[in-house]
C-alpha atoms as a PDB file:
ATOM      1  CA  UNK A   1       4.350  18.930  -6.593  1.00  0.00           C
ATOM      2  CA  UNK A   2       4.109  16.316  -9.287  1.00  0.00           C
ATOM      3  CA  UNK A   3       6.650  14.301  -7.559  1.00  0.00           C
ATOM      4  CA  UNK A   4       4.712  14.437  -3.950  1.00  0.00           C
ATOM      5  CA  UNK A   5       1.936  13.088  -6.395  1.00  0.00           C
ATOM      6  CA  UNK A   6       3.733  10.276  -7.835  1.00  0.00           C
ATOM      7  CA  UNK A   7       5.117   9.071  -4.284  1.00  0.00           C
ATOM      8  CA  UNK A   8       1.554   9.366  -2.771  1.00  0.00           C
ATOM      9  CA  UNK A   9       0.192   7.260  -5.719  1.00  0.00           C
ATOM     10  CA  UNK A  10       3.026   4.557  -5.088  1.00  0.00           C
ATOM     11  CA  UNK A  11       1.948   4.974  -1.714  1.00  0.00           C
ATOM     12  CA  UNK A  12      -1.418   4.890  -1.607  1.00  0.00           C
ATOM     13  CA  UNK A  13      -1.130   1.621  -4.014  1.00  0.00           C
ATOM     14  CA  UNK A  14       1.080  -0.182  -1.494  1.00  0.00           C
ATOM     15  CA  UNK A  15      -1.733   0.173   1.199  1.00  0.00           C
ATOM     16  CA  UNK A  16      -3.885  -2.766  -0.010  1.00  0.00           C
ATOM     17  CA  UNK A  17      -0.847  -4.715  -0.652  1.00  0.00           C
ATOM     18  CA  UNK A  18       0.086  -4.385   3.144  1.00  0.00           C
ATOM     19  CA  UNK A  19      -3.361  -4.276   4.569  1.00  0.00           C
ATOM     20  CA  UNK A  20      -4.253  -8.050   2.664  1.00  0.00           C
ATOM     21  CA  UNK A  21      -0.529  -9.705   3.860  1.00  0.00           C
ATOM     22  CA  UNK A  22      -1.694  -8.332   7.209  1.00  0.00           C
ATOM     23  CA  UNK A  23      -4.971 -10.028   6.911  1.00  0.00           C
ATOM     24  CA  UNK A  24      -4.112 -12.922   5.142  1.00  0.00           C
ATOM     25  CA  UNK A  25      -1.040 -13.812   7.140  1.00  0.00           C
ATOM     26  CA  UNK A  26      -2.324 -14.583  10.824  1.00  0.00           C
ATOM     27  CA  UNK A  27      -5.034 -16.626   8.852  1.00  0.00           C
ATOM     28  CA  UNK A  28      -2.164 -18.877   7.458  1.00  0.00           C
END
């Protein structure tokens, strides 16, 4: 269970990360 927790976290901390590259790209 703790692991599931971890990944999530790494996860859910990746999602910005992808969502502003996929923003800021097409604007480049």
């Amino acid at each position: 269970m703790a692991r599931k927790l971890s990944l999530f976290s790494e996860i859910a901390g990746l999602i910005p990360r992808l969502v502003t590259a996929g923003v800021l790209k097409p604007i480049q």
